[in-house]
Protein backbone atom coordinates (compact mmCIF):
# COMPACT_ATOMS: atom_id res chain seq x y z
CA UNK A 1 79.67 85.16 135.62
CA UNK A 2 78.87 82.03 133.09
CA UNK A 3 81.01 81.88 130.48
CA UNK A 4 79.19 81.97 127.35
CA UNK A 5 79.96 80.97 123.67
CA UNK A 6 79.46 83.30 120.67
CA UNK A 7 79.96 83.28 117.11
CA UNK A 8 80.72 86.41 115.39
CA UNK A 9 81.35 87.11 112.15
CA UNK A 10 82.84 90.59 110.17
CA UNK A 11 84.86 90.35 113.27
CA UNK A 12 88.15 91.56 111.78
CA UNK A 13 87.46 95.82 112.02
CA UNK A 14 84.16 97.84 113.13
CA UNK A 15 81.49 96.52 115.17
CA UNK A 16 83.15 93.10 114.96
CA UNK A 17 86.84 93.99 115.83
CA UNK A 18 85.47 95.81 119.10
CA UNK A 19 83.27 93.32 120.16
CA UNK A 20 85.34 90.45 120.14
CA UNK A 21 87.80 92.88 122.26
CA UNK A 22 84.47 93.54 124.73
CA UNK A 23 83.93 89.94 124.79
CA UNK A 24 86.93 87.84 125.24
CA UNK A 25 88.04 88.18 128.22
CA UNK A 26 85.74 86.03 129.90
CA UNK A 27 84.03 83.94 127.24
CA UNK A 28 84.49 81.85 124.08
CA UNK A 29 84.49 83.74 120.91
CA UNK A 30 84.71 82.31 117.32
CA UNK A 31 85.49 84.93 115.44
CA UNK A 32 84.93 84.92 111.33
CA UNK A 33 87.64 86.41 108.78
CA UNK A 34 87.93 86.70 105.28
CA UNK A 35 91.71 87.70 104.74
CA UNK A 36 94.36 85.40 106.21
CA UNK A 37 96.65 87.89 107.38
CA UNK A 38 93.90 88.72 109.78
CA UNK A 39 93.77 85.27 111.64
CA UNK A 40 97.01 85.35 113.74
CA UNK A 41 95.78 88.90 114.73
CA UNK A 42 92.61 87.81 116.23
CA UNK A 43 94.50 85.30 117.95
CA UNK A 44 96.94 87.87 119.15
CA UNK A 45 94.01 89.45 120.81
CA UNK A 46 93.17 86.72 123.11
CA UNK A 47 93.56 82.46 123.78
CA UNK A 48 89.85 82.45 124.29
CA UNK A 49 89.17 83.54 120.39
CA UNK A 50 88.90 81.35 117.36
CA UNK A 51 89.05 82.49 114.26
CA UNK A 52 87.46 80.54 111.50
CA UNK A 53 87.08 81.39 107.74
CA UNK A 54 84.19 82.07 105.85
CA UNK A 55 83.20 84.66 102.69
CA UNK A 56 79.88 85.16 101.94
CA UNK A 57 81.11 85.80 98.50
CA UNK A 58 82.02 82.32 97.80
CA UNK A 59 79.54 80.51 99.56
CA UNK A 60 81.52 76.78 99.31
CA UNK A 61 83.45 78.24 102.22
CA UNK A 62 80.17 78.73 104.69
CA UNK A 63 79.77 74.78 105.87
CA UNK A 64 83.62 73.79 106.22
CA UNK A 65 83.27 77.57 108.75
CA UNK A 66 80.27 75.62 110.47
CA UNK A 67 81.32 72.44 110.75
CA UNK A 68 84.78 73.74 112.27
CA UNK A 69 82.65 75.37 115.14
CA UNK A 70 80.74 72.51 115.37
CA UNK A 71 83.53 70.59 116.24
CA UNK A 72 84.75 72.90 118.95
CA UNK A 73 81.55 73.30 121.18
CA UNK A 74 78.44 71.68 121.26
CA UNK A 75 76.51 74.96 122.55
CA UNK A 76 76.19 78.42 121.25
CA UNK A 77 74.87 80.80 123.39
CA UNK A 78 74.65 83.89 120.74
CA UNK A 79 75.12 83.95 116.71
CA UNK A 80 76.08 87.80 116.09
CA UNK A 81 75.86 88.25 111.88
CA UNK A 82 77.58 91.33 111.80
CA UNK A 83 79.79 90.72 108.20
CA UNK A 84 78.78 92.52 104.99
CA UNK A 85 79.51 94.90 101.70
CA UNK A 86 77.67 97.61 99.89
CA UNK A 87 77.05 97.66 96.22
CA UNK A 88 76.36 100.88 95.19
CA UNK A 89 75.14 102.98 91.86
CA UNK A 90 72.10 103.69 89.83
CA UNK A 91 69.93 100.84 89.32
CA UNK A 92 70.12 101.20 85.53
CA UNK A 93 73.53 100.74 85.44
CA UNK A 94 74.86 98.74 87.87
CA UNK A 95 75.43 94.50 86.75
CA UNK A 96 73.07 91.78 87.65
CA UNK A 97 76.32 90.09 88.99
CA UNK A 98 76.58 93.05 91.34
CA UNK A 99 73.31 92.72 93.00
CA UNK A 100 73.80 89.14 93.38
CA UNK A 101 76.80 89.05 94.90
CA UNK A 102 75.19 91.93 97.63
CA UNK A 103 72.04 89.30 98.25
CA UNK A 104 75.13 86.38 98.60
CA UNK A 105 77.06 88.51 101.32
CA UNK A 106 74.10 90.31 103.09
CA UNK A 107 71.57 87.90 102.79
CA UNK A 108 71.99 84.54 101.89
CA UNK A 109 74.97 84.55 103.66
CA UNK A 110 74.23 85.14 107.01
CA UNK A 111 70.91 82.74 106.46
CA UNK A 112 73.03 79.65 105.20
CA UNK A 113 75.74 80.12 107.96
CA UNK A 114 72.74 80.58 110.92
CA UNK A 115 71.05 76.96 108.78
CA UNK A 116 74.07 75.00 109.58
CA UNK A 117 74.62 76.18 113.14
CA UNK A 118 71.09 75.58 114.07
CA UNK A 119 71.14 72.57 115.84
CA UNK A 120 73.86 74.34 118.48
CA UNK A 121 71.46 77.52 119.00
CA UNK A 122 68.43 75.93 121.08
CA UNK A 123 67.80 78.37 123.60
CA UNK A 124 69.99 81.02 122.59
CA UNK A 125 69.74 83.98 120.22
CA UNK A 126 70.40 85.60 117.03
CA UNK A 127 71.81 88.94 116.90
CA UNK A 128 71.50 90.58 113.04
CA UNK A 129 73.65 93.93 112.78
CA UNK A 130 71.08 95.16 109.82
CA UNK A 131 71.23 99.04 108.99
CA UNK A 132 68.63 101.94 108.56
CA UNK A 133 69.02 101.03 105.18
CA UNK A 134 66.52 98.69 106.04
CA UNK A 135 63.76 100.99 105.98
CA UNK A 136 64.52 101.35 102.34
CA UNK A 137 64.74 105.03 101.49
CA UNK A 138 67.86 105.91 100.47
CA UNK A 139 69.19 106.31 96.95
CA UNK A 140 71.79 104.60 94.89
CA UNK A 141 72.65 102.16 97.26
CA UNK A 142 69.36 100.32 96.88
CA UNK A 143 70.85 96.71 96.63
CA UNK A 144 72.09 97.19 100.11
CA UNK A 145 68.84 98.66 101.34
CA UNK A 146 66.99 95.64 99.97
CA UNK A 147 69.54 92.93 101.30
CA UNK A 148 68.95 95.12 104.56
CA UNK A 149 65.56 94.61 104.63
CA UNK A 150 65.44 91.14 103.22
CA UNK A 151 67.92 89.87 105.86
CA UNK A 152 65.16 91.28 108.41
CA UNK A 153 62.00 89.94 107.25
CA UNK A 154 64.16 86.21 107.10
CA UNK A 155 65.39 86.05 110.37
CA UNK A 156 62.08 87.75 111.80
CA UNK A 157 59.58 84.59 110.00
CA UNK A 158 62.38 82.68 111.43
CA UNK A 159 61.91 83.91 114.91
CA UNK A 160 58.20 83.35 114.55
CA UNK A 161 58.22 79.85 112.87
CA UNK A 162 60.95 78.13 115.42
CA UNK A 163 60.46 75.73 117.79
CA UNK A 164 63.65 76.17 120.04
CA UNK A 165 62.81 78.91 121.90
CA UNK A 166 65.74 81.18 119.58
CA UNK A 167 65.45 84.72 120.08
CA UNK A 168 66.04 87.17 116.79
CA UNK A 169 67.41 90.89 116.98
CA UNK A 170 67.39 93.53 114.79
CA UNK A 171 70.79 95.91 115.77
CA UNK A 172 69.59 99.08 112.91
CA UNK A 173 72.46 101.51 113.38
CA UNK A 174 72.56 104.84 111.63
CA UNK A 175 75.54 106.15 110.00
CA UNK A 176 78.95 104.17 111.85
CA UNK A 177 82.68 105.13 111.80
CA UNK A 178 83.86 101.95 110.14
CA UNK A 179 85.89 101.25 106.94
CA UNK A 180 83.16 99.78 105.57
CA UNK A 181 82.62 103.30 103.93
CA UNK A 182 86.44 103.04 102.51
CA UNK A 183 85.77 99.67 101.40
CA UNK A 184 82.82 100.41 99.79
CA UNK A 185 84.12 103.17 97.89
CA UNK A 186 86.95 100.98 96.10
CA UNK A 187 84.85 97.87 95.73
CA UNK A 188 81.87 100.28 93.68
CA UNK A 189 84.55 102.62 91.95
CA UNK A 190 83.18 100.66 88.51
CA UNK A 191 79.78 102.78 88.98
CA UNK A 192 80.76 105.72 91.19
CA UNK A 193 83.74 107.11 88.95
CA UNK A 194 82.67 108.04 85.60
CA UNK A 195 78.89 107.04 85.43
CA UNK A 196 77.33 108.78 82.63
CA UNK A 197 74.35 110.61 83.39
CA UNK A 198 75.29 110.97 87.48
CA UNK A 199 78.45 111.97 87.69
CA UNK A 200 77.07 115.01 90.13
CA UNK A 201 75.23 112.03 92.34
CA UNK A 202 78.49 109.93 92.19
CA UNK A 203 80.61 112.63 93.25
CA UNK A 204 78.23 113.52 96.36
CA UNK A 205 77.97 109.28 96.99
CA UNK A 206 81.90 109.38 97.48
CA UNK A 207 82.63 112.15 99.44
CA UNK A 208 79.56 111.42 101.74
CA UNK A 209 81.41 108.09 102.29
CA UNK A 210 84.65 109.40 103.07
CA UNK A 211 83.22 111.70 105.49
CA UNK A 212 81.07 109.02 107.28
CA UNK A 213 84.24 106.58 108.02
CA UNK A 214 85.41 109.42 110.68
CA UNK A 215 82.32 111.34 111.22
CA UNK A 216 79.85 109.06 112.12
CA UNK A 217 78.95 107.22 115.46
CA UNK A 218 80.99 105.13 117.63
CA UNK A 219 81.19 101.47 116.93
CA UNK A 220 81.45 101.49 120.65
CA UNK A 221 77.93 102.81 120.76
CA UNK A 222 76.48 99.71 118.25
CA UNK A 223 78.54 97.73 120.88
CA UNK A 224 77.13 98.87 123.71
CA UNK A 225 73.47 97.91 122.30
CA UNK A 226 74.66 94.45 120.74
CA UNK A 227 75.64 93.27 124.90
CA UNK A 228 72.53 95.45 125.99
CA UNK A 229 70.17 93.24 123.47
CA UNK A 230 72.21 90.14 124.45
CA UNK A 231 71.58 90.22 128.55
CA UNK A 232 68.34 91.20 128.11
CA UNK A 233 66.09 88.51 129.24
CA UNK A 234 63.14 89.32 126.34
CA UNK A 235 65.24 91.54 124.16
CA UNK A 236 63.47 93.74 121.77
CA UNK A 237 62.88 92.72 118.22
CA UNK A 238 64.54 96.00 116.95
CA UNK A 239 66.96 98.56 118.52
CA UNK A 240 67.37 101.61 116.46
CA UNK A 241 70.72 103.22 117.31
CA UNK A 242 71.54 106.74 116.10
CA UNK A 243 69.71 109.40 115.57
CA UNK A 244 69.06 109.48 111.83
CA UNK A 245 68.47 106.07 112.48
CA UNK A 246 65.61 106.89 114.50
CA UNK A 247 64.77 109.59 111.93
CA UNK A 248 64.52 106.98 108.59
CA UNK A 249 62.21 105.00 110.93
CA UNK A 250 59.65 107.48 111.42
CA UNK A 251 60.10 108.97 107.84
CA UNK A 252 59.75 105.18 106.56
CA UNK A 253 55.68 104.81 108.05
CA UNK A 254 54.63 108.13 105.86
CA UNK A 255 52.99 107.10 102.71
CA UNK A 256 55.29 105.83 99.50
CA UNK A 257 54.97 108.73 97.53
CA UNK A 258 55.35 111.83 100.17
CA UNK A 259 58.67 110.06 101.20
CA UNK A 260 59.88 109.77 97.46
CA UNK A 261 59.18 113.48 97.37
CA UNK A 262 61.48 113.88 100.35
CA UNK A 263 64.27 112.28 99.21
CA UNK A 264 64.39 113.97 95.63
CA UNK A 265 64.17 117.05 96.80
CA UNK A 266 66.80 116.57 99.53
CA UNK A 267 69.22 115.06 97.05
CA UNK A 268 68.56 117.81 94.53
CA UNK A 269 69.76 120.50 97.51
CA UNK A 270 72.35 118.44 98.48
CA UNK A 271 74.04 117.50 94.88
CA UNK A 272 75.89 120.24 93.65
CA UNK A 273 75.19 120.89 89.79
């Protein structure tokens, strides 16, 4: 089998933290972190992973991140975006700085990082863990479901407009078992605890999350569809994995307003008043 060279970045827990661990064995892996603690344990995991820095959030750290792989190889076979947050809360109340900061790590992020590693992806592919969010009907989290969708339409004009033969994926994965729901929880406590006017729609947001980081489906299964898309010699633009993944896609092609009526009135029986 030819050894092949990846980048991959949230690669510390979730999707990431099991891929690397699918992929190591018998390939090069540069693996992306945020906390430092987290470095010797990637390297822990194998000799043929490199961890590298980078946080979307503070976006002076993205070329040092690309220049250090671009001084290790001079080929990468597959970019896998996979890192990301949620900012979540009503629209009305939740700080420009906020939504900013979700476009920075979901968005802007992943499109600066793929910029600078360019010239090393000719022939290869991109592989974009996005979300169902991206079909954009889900309440109070709307900054992700925008960055969601954003991050797709980029990468997909991207896709079209190249002229080195780079092949762009769309992983869309339902609900996962992954921290991210823990995380989210403590990094949006500003707007879920105590928001005036929704504290019944709060209340339902954070106990939804805490259900979904055991409840949902298998990173395995996200894994699984990441290598599928990845050996695939024309991969599909899209994968949808999950079943209420596959459900927000069809919901998302009925018309604006029947789907708006759908989501109120599931909310309002799901909310306790």
């Amino acid at each position: 089998m030819k050894t092949k060279t990846f980048v991959i970045t949230g690669a510390t827990s979730g999707i990431g933290e099991a891929l690397i661990k699918r992929l190591a064995d018998e390939n090069i892996v540069f693996a992306g972190y945020r906390s430092e603690k987290k470095a010797e344990k990637l390297k822990s995991i194998s000799s043929n992973i490199y961890p590298f820095y980078v946080d979307y959030a503070k976006p002076e750290t993205i070329k040092p991140a690309a220049e250090y792989i671009m001084s290790k190889c001079s080929k990468i076979d597959t970019l896998v975006n996979i890192a990301g947050c949620v900012v979540a809360g009503p629209v009305e109340k939740i700080e420009m700085g906020e939504i900013r900061r979700q476009f920075d790590v979901n968005v802007f992020g992943h499109l600066e990082f793929t910029k600078d590693l360019f010239e090393l992806l000719g022939g290869g592919r991109i592989i974009n863990v996005s979300s169902m969010a991206s079909y954009g009907i889900f309440p109070f989290i709307s900054p992700y479901c925008a960055s969601k969708r954003a991050l797709d339409m980029f990468f997909n004009s991207l896709l079209v407009e190249n002229k080195k033969d780079i092949k762009v994926v769309s992983i869309r994965p339902g609900v996962i078992a992954t921290p991210l729901w823990g995380k989210s929880v403590d990094e949006n406590s500003k707007y879920l605890d105590n928001c005036s006017g929704y504290e019944n729609e709060m209340r339902f947001l954070i106990n939804n999350a805490k259900k979904n980081e055991t409840k949902g489906l298998s990173v395995e299964k996200v894994v699984d569809v990441i290598l599928k898309a990845d050996k695939a010699k024309n991969p599909k633009l899209v994968y949808t994995v999950g079943k209420d993944a596959f459900a927000a896609r069809v919901i998302s092609k009925l018309p604006q307003g029947m789907v708006n009526r759908l989501i109120k009135f599931g909310l309002k029986c799901r909310v306790k008043e």
